[in-house]
Protein backbone atom coordinates (compact mmCIF):
# COMPACT_ATOMS: atom_id res chain seq x y z
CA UNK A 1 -36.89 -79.84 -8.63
CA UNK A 2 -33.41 -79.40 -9.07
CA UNK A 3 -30.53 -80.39 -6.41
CA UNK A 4 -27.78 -77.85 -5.05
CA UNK A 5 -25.20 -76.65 -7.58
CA UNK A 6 -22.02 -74.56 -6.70
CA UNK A 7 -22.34 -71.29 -8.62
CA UNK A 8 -19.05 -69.90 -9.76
CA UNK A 9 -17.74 -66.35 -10.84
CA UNK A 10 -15.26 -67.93 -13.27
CA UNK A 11 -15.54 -66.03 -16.19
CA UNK A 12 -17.52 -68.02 -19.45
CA UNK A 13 -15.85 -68.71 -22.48
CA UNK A 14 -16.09 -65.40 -25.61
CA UNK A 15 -19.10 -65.14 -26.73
CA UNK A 16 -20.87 -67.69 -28.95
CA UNK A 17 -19.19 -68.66 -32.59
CA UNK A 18 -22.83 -69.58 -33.92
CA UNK A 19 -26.20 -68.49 -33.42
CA UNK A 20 -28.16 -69.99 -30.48
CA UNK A 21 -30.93 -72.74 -31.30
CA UNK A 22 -34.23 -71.91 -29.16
CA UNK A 23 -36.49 -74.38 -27.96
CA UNK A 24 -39.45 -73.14 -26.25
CA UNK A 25 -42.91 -74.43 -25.78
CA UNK A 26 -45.66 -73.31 -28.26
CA UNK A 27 -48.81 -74.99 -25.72
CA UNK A 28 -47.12 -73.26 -22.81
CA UNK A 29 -46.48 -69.88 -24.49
CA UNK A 30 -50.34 -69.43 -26.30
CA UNK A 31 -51.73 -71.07 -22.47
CA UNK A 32 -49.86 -68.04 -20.38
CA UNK A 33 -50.60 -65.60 -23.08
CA UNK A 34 -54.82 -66.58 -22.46
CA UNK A 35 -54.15 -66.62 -18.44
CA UNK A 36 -52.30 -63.15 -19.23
CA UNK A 37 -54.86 -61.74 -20.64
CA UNK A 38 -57.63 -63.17 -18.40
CA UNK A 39 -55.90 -61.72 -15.03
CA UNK A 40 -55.05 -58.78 -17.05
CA UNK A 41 -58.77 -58.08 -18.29
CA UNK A 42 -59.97 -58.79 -14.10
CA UNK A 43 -57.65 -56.91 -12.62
CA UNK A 44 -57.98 -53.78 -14.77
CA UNK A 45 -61.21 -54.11 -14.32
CA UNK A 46 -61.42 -54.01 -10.41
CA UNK A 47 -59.01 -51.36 -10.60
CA UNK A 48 -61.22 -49.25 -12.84
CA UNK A 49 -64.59 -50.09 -10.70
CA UNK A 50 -63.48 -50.83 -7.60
CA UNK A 51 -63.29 -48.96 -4.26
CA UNK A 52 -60.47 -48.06 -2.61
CA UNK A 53 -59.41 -50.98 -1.05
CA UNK A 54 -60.75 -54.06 -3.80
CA UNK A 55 -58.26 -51.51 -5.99
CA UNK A 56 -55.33 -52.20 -3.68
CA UNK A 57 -55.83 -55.61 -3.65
CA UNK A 58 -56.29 -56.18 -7.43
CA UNK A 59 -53.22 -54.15 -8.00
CA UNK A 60 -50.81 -56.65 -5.56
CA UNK A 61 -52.74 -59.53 -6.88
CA UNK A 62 -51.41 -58.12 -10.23
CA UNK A 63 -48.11 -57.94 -8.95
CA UNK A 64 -48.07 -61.16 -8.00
CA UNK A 65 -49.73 -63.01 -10.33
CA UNK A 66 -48.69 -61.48 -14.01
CA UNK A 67 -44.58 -62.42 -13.14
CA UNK A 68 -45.84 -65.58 -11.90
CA UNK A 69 -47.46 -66.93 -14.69
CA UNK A 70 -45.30 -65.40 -17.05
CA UNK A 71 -42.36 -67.04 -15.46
CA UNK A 72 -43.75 -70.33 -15.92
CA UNK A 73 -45.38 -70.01 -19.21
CA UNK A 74 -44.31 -67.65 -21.92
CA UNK A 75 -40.60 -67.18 -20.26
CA UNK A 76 -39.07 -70.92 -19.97
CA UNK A 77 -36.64 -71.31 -23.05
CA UNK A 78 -33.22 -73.49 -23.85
CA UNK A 79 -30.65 -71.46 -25.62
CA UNK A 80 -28.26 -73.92 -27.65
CA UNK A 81 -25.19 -73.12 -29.67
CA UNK A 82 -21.70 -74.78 -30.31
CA UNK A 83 -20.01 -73.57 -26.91
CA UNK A 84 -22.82 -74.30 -24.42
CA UNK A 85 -26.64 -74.45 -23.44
CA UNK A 86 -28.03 -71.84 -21.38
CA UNK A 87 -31.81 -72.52 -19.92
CA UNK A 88 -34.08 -70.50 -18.39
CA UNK A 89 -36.47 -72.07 -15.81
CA UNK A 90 -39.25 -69.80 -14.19
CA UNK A 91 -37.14 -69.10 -11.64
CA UNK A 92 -33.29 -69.38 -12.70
CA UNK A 93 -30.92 -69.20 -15.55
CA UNK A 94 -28.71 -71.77 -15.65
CA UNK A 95 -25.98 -71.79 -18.30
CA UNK A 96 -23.73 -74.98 -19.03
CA UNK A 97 -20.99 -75.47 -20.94
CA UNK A 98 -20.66 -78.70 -23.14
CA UNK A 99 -17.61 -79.78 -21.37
CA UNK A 100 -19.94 -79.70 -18.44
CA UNK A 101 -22.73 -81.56 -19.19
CA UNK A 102 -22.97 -84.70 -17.84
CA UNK A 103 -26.00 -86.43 -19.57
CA UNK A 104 -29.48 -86.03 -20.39
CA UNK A 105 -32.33 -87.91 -19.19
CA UNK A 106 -36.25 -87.75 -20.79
CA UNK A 107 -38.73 -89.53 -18.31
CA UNK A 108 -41.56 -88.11 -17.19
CA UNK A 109 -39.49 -84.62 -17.70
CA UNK A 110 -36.74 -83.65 -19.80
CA UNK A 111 -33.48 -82.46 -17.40
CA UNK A 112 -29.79 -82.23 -18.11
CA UNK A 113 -27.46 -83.45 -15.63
CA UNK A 114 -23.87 -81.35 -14.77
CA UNK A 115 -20.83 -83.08 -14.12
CA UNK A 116 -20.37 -83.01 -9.94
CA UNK A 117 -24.26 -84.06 -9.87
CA UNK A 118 -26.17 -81.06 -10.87
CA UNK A 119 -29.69 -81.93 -12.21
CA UNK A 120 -31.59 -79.13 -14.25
CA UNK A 121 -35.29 -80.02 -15.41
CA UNK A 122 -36.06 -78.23 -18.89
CA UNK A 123 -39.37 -76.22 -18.26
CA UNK A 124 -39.67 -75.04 -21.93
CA UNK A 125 -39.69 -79.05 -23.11
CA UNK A 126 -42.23 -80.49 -21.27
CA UNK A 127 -43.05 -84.42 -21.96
CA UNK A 128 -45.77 -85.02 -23.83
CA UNK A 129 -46.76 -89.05 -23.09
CA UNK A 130 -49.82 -88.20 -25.59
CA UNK A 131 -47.29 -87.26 -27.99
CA UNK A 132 -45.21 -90.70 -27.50
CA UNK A 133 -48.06 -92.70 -27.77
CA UNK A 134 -49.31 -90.95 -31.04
CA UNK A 135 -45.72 -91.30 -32.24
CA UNK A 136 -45.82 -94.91 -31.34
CA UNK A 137 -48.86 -95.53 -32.99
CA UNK A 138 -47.42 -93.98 -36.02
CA UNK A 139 -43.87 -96.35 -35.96
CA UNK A 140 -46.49 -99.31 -35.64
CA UNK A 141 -48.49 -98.78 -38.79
CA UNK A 142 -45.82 -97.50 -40.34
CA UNK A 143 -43.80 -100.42 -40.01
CA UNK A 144 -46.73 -102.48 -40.82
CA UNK A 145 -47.21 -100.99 -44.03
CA UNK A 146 -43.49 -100.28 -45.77
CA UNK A 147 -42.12 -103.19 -43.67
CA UNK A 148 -39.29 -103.75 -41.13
CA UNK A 149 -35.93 -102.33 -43.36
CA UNK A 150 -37.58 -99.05 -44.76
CA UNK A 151 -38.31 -98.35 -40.69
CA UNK A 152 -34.94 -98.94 -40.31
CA UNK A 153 -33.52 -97.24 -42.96
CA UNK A 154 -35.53 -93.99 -42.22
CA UNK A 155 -35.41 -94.06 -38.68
CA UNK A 156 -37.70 -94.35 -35.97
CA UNK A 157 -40.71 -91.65 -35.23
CA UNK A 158 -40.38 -89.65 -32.38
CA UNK A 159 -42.46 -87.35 -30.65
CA UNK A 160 -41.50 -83.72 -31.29
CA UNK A 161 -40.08 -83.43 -27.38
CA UNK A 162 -37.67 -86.27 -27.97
CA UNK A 163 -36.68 -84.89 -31.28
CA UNK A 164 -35.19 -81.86 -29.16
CA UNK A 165 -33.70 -84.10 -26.70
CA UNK A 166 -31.79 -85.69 -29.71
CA UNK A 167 -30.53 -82.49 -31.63
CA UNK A 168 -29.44 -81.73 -28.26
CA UNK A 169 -27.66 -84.88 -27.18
CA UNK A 170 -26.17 -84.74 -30.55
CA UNK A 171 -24.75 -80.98 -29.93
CA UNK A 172 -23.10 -81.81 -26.91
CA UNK A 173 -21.58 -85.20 -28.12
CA UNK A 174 -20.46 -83.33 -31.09
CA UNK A 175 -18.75 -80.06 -29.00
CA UNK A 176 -18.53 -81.84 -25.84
CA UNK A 177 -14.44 -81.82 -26.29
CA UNK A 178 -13.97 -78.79 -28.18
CA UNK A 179 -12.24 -75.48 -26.69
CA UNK A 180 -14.94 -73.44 -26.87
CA UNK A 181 -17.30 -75.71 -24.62
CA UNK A 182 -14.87 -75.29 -21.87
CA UNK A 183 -15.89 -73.36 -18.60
CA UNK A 184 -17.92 -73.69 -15.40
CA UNK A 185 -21.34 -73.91 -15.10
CA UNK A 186 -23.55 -70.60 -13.56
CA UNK A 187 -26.73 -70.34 -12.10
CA UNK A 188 -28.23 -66.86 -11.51
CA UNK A 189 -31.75 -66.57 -9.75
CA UNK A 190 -34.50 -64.53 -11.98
CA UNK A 191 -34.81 -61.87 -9.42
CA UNK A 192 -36.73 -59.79 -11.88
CA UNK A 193 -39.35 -62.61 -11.90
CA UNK A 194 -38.63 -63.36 -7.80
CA UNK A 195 -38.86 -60.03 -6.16
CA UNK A 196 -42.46 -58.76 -7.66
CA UNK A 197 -43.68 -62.65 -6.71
CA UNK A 198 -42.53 -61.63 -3.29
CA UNK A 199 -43.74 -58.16 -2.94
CA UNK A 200 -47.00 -58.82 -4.65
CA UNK A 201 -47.64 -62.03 -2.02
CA UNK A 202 -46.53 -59.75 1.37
CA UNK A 203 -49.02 -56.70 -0.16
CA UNK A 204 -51.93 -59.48 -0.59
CA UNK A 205 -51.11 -61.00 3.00
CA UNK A 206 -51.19 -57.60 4.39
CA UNK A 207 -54.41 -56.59 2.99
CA UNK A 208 -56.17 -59.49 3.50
CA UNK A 209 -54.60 -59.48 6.72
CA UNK A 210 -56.12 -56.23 7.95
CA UNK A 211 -59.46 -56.21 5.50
C-alpha cells in the first residue's frame, strides 16, 4: 500500500495556529458501526450461551475482530490545518508537514506523496467512480442547459471525494512555503489497533489449533 518512509524523532513544529479540518468517510463510518454491532450482538451472545470452550473462542474472535474492523472503518480520518496534515490509516498515523508534501494524486485511490518518495493512500477518502460518473452526468446536462460560459464561470462539478482532494491541494499550495509548515514527516504504527489484531489471531490459532 504504501512504500518505505524514514521515520524521524525531529521534533514537529508548535502546535497548530488553526483548528484542524477533518475528513472522514460517512459510508465507511455507518458500514463499521452495522459490522460492530453485528460481531458485537454474536459474540456476546456465544459468550452468554456457550460452553466453555465456544466462550473462549468468541472472546479472541472478539479480540480480533472488533479492532480490526474498527481500524478500517470508523477510525481512518485526515486531520488538516495551516502547518500540516496528519492521517490516520487503519494501521498508522502518518503526519506531514506542508513543506513536505510532495503532491497528490486521485486515481483509483486518493494518496499524498512526501518529498524523498513517500506515498500515503488516504483510507478515510475513498474514490467513489459512481460518484464521478454521477458528477459527470451532472456537468453534461448542466452545460447543456445554461450553456458553455455559465459552466465556466461557475466551475466544474465534482464528486464530493475530489472536492476534498482540492481544498486540500489548495491548503498545501497556499502554506506549502510558510514557517509553520516546516518539519519532517513521522509515521507511528497504531499499536493500540496492532497488538489486540495480533493477540486475538494467536488465541484463535491456538484454540482452533488444539479444539
Amino acid at each position: 500500500m504504501t512504500t518505505p518512509e524514514p521515520q524521524s524523532s525531529s521534533p514537529q513544529p508548535s502546535g497548530p495556529v488553526s483548528k484542524d479540518r477533518v475528513y472522514r468517510s460517512p459510508a465507511g463510518i455507518s458500514g463499521g458501526v452495522l459490522v460492530l454491532a453485528l460481531a458485537l450482538w454474536l459474540g456476546i451472545d456465544a459468550l452468554v450461551a456457550g460452553d466453555g470452550s465456544t466462550r473462549w473462542k468468541a472472546l479472541a474472535a472478539l479480540v480480533f475482530l472488533v479492532p480490526l474492523v474498527a481500524a478500517y472503518t470508523v477510525r481512518p480520518a485526515v486531520f488538516a490545518n495551516d502547518d500540516r496534515m496528519r492521517v490516520r490509516n487503519p494501521l498508522r498515523v502518518i503526519v506531514l508537514p506542508w513543506a513536505q508534501v510532495e503532491s497528490f494524486r486521485s486515481a483509483y485511490t486518493n494518496e499524498v506523496f512526501s518529498e524523498g518518495g513517500g506515498k500515503y493512500q488516504l483510507w478515510s477518502i475513498p474514490v467513489s467512480l459512481r460518484g464521478r460518473k454521477k458528477a459527470a452526468r451532472q456537468e453534461d446536462r448542466r452545460a447543456a442547459g445554461a450553456g458553455a460560459a455559465a459552466v465556466e464561470a461557475d466551475g466544474p462539478v465534482r464528486a464530493e471525494a475530489d472536492k476534498v482532494m482540492d481544498e486540500l491541494r489548495e491548503l498545501w499550495e497556499a502554506r506549502k512555503d510558510a514557517a509553520g509548515s516546516q518539519g519532517e514527516v513521522t509515521v507511528r504504527w497504531a499499536y493500540e489497533i496492532v497488538v489486540p489484531v495480533v493477540a486475538g489471531a494467536v488465541a484463535l490459532g491456538v484454540l482452533f489449533g488444539v479444539g
